[in-house]
N, C-alpha and C. Protein backbone atom coordinates (compact mmCIF):
# COMPACT_ATOMS: atom_id res chain seq x y z
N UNK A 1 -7.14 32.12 -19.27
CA UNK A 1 -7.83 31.13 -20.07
C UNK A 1 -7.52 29.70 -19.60
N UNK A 2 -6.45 29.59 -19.20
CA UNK A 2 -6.17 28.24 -18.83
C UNK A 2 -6.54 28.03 -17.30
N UNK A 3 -7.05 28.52 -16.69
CA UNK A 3 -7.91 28.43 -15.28
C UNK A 3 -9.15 27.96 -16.30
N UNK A 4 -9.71 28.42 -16.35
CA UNK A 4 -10.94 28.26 -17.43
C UNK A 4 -11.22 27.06 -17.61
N UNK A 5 -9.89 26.43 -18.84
CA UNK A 5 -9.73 25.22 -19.39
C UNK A 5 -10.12 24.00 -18.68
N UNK A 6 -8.85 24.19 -17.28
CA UNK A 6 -9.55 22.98 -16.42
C UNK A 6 -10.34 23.51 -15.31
N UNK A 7 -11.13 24.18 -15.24
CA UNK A 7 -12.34 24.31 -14.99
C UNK A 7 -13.48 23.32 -15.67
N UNK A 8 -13.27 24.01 -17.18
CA UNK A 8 -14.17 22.91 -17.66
C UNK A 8 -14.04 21.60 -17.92
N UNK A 9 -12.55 20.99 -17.55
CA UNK A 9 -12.36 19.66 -17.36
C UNK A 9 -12.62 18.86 -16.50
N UNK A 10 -12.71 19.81 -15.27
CA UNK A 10 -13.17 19.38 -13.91
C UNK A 10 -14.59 19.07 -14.01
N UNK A 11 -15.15 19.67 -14.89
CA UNK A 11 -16.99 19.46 -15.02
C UNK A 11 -17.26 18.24 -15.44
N UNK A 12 -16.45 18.14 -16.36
CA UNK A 12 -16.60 16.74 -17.24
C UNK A 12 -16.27 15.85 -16.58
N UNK A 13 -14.92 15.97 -15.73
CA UNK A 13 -14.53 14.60 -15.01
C UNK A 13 -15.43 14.23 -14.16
N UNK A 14 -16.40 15.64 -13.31
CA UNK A 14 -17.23 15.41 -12.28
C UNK A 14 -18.56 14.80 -13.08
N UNK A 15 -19.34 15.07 -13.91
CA UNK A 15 -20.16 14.79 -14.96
C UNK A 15 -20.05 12.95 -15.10
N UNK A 16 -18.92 13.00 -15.47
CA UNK A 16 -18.55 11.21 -15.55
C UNK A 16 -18.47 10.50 -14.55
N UNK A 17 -18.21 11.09 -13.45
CA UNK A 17 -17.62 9.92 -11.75
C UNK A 17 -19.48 10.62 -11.62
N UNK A 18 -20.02 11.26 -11.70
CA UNK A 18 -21.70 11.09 -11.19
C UNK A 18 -22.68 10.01 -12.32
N UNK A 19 -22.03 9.96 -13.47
CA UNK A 19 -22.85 9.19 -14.56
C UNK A 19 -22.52 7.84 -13.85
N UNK A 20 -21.48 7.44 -14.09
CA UNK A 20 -20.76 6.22 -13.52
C UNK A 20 -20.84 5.85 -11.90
N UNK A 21 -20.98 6.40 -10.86
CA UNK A 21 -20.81 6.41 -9.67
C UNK A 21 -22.41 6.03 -9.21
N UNK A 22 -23.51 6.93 -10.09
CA UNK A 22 -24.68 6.90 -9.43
C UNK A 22 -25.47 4.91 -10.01
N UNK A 23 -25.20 4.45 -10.41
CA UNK A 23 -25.67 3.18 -10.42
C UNK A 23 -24.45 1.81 -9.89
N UNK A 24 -23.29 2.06 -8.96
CA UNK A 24 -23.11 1.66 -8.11
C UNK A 24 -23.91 0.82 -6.81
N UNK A 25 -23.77 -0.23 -6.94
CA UNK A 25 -24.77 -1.26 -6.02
C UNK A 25 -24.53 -2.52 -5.60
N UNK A 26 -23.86 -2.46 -3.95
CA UNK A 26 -23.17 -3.39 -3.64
C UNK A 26 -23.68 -4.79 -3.43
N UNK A 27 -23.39 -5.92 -3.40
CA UNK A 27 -24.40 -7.26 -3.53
C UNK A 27 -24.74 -7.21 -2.03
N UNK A 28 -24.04 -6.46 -1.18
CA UNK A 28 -24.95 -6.56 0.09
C UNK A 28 -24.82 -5.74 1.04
N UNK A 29 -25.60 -5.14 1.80
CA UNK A 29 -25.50 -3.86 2.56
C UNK A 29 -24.25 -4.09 3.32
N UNK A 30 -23.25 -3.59 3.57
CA UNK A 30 -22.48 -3.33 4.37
C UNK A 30 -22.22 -1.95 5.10
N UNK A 31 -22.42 -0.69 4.76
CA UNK A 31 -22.64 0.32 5.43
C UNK A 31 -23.71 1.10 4.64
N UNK A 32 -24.54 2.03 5.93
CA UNK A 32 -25.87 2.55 5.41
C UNK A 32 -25.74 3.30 3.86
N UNK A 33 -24.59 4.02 3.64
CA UNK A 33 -24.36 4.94 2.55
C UNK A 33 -24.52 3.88 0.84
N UNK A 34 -23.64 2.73 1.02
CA UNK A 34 -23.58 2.51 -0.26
C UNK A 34 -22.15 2.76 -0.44
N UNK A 35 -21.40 1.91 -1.49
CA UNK A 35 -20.36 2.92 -2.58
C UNK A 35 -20.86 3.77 -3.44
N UNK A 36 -21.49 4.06 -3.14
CA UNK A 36 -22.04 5.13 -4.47
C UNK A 36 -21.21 6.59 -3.80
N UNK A 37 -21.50 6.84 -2.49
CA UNK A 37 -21.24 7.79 -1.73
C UNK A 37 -20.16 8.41 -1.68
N UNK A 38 -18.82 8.13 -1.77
CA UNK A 38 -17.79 8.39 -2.19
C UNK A 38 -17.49 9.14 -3.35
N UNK A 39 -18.05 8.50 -4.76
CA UNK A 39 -17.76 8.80 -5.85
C UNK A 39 -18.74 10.07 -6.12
N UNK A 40 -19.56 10.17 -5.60
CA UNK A 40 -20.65 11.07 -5.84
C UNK A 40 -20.27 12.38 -5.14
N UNK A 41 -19.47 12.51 -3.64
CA UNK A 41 -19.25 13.01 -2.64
C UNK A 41 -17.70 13.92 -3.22
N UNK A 42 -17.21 13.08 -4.49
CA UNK A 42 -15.90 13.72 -4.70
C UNK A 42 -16.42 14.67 -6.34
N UNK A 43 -17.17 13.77 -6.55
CA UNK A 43 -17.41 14.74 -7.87
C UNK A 43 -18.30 15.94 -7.70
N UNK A 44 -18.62 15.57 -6.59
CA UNK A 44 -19.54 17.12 -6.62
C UNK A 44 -18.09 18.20 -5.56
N UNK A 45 -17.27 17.69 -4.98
CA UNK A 45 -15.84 18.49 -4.91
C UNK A 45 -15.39 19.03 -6.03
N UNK A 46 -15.67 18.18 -7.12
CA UNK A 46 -14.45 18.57 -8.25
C UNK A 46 -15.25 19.14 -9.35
N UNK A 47 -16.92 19.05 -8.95
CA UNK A 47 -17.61 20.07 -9.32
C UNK A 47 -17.73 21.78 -9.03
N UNK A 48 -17.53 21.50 -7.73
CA UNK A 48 -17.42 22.81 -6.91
C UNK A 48 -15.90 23.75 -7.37
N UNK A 49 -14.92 23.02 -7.24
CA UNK A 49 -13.75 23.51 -7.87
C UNK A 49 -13.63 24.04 -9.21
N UNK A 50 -13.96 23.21 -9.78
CA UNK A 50 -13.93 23.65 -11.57
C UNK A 50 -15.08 24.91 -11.47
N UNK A 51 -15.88 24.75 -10.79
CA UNK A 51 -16.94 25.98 -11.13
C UNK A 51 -15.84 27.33 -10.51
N UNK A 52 -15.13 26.99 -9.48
CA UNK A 52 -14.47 28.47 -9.10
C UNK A 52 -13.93 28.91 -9.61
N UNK A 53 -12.60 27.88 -10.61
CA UNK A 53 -12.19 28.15 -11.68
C UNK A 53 -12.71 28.88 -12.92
N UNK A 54 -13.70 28.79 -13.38
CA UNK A 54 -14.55 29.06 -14.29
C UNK A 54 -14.91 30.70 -13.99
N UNK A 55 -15.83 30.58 -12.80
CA UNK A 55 -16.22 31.60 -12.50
C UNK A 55 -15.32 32.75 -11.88
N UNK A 56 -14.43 32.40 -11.35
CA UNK A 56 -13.17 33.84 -10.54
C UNK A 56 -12.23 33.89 -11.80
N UNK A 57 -11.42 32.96 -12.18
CA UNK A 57 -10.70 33.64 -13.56
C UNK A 57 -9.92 34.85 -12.91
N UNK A 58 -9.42 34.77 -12.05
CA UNK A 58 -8.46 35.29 -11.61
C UNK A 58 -6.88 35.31 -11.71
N UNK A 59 -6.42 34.35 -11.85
CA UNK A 59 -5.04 34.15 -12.00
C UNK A 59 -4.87 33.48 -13.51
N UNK A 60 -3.67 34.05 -14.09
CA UNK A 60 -3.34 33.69 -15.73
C UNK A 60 -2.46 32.44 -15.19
N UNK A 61 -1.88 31.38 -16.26
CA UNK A 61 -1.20 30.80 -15.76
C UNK A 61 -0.23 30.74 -17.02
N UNK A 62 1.50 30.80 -16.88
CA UNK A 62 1.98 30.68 -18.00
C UNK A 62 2.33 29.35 -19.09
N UNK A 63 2.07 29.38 -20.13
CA UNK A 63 2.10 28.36 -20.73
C UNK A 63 3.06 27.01 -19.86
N UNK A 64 2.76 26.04 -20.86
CA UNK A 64 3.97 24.57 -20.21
C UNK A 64 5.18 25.02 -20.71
N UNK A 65 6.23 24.57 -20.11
CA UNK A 65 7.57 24.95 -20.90
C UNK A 65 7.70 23.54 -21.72
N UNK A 66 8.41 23.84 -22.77
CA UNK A 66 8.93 23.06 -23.58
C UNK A 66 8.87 21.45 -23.29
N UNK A 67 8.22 20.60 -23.45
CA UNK A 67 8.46 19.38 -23.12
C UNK A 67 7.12 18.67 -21.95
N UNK A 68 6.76 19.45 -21.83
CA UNK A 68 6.04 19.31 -20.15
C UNK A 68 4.48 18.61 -20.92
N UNK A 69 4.06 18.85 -22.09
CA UNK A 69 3.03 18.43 -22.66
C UNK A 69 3.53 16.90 -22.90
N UNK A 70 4.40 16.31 -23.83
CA UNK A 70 4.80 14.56 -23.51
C UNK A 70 4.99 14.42 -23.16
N UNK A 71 5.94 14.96 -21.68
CA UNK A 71 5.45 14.16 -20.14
C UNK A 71 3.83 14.13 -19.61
N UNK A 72 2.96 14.79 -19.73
CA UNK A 72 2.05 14.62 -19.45
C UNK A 72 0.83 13.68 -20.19
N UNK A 73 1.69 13.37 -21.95
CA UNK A 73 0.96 12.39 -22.31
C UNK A 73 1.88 10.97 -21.83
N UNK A 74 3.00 10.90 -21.87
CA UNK A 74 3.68 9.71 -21.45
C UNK A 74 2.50 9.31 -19.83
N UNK A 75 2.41 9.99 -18.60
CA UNK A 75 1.93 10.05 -17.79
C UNK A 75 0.56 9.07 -17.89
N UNK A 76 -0.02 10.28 -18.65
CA UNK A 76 -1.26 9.36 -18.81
C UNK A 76 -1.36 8.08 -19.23
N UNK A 77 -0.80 7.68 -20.31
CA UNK A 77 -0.41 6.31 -20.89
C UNK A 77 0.19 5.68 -19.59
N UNK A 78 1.07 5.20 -18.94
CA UNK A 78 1.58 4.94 -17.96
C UNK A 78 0.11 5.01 -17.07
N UNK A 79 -0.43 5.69 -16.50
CA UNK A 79 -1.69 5.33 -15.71
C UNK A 79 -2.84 4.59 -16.32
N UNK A 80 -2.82 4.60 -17.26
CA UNK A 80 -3.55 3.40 -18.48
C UNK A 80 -3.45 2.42 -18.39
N UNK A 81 -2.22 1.94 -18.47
CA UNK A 81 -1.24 0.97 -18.99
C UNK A 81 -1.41 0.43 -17.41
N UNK A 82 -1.31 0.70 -16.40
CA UNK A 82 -1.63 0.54 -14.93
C UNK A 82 -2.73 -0.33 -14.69
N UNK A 83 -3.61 0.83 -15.20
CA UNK A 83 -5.11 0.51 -15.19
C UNK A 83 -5.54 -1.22 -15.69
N UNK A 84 -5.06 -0.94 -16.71
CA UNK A 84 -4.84 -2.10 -17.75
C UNK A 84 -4.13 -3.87 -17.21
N UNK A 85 -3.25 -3.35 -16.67
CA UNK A 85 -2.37 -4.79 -16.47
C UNK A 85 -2.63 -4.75 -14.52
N UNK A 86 -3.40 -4.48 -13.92
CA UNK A 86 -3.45 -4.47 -12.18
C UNK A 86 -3.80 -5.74 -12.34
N UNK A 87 -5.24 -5.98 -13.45
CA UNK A 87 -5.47 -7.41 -12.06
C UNK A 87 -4.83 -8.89 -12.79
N UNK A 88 -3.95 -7.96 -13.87
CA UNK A 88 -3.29 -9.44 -14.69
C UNK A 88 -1.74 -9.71 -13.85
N UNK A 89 -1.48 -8.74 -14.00
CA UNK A 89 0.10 -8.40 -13.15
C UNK A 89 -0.23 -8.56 -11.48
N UNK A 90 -1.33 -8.13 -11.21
CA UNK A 90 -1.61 -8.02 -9.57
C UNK A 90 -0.73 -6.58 -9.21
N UNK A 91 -1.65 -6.42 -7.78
CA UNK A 91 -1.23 -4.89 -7.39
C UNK A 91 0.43 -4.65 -7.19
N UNK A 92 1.12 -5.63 -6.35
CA UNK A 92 2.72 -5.75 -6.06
C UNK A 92 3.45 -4.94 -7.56
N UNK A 93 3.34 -5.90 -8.60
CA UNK A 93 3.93 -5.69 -9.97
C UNK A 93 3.44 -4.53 -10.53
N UNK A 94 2.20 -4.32 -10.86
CA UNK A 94 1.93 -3.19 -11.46
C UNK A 94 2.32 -2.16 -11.00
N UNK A 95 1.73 -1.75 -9.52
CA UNK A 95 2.49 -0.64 -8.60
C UNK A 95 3.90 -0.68 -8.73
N UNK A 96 4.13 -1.65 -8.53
CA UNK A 96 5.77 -1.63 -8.61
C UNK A 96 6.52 -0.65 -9.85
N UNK A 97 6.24 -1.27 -11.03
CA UNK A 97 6.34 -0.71 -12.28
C UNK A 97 5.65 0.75 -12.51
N UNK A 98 4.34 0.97 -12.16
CA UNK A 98 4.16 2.27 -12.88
C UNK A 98 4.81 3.32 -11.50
N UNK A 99 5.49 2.92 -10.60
CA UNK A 99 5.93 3.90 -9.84
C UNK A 99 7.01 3.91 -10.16
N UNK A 100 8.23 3.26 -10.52
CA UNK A 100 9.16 3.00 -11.32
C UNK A 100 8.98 3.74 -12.57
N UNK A 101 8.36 3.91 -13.35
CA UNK A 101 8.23 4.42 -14.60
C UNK A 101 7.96 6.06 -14.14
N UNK A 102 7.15 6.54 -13.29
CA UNK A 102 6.77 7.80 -12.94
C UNK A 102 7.74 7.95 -12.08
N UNK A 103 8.33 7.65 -11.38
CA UNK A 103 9.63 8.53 -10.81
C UNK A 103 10.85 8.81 -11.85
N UNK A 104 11.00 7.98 -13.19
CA UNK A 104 12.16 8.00 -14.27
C UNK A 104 11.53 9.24 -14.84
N UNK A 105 10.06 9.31 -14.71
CA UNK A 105 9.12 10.47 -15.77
C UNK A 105 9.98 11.96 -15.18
N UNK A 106 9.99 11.80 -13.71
CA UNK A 106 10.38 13.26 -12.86
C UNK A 106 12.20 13.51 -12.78
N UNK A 107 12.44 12.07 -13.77
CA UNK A 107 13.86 12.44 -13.54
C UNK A 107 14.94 12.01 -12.32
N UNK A 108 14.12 10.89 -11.70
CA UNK A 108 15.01 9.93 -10.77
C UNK A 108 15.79 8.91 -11.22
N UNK A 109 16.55 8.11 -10.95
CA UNK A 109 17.48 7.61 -11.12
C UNK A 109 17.07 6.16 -10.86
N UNK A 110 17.80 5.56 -11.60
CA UNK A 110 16.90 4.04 -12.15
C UNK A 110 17.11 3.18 -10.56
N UNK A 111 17.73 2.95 -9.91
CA UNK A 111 18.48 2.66 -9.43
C UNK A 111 17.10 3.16 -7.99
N UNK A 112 17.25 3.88 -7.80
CA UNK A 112 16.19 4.53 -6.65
C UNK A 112 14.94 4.64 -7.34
N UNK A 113 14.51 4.66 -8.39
CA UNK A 113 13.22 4.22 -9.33
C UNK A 113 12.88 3.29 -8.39
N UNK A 114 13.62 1.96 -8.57
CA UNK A 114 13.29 0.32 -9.02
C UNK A 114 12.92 0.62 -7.46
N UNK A 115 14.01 0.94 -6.62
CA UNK A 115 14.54 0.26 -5.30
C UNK A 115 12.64 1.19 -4.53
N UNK A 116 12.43 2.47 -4.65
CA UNK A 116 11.12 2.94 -4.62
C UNK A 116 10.18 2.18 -5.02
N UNK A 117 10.42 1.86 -6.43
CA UNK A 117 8.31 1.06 -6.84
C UNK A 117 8.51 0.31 -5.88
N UNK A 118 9.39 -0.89 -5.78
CA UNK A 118 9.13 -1.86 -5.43
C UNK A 118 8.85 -1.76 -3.55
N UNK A 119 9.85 -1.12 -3.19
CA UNK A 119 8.97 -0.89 -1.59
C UNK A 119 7.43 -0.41 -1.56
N UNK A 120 7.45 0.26 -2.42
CA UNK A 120 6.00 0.82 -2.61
C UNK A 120 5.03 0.07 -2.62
N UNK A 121 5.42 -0.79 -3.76
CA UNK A 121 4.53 -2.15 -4.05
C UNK A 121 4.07 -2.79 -2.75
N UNK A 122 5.25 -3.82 -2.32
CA UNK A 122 4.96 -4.36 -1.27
C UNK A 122 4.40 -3.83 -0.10
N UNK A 123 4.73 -2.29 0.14
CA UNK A 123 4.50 -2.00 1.59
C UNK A 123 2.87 -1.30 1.35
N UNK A 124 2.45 -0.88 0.43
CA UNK A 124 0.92 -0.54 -0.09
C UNK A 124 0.02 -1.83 0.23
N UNK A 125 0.74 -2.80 -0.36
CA UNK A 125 -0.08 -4.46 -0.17
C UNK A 125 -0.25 -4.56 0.80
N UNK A 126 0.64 -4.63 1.63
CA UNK A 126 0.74 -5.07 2.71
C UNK A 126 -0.37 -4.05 3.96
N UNK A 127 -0.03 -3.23 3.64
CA UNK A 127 -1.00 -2.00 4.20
C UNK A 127 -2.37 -2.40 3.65
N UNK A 128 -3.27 -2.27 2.60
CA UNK A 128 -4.45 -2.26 2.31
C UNK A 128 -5.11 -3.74 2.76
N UNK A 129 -3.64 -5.00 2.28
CA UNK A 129 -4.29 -6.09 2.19
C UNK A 129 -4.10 -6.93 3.82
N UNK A 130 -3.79 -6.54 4.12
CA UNK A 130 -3.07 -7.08 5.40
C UNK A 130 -3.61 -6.02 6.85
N UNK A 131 -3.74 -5.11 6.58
CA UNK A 131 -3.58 -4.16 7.78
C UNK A 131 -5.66 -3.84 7.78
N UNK A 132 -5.64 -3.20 6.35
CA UNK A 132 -6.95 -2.82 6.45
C UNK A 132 -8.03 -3.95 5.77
N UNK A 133 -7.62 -4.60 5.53
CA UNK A 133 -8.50 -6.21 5.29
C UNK A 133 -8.75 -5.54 3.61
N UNK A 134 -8.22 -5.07 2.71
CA UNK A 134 -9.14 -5.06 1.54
C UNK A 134 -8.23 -5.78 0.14
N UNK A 135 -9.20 -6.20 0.09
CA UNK A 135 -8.54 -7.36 -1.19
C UNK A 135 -7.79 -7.01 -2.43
N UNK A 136 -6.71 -7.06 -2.78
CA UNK A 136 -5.98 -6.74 -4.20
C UNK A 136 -5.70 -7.96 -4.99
N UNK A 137 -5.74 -7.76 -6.00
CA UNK A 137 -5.21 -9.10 -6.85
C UNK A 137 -3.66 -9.20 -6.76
N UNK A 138 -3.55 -10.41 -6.64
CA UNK A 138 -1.89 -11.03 -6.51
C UNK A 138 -1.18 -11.27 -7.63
N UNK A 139 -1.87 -11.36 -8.97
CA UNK A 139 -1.93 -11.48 -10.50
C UNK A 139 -0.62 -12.26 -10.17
N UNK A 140 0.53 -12.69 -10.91
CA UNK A 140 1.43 -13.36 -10.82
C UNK A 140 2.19 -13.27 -10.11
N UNK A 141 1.86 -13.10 -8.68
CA UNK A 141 2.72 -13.61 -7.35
C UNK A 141 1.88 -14.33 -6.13
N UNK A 142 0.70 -14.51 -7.32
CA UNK A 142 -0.35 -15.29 -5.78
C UNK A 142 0.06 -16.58 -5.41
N UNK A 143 0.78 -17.29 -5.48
CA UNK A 143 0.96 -18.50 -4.43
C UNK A 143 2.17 -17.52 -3.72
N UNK A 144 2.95 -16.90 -3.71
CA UNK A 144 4.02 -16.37 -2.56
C UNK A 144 3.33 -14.89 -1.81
N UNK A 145 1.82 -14.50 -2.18
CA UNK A 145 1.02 -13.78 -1.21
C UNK A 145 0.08 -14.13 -0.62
């Protein structure tokens, strides 16, 4: 049953990235496809998946153990909360923090938490914004980026 379950979650998620994805429209051609192409290109993946799920129902899976359900809502909140503060905080800080917070989630140590987000942070920036030209918000560290 729980193959099943997210099966049919996968429909929905795919259902939503095609509702949302298909009126995507960039202010100016830059490659023949569009952004639309991507989002459309993964949901019909995660269409295809959830349907196998659905349909083979082959493997049982055993419940969560004890606890594993409020880590998984803490989780989500934490990717929210991400979502939420990127372009106020800017990518450095936010990344910084919700990788910090999700490695304490798995049970790392504060100490290698911090010392992780924060390479993360910077060396992600530095990679997307620097290496592959694509723009992140600096939210409160833009005059020192």
């Amino acid at each position: 049953m729980n193959d099943r379950i997210l099966g049919i979650a996968a429909l929905v998620l795919a259902a939503f990235m095609t509702w949302f994805g298909h009126d995507l429209e960039a202010p100016f051609a830059y490659e023949p496809l569009g952004p639309k192409a991507f989002p459309l290109l993964l949901a019909l993946v995660i269409a295809l998946c959830g349907l196998t799920l659905i349909i083979k129902n082959r493997h049982t899976a055993d419940p969560n153990p004890p606890g594993a359900n409020a880590r998984i809502g803490v989780m989500i909140t934490i990717v929210a909360g991400y979502a939420m503060l990127f372009q106020w905080l800017g990518f450095v800080i936010s990344t910084a923090l919700m990788t910090t917070l999700v490695a304490r989630l798995f049970g790392g140590r504060w100490v290698y938490a911090i010392i992780g987000g924060v390479v993360m942070g910077v060396a992600f920036f530095l990679l997307f914004d620097k290496v592959l030209d694509v723009v992140l918000p600096t939210g409160l560290l833009g005059d020192l980026l």
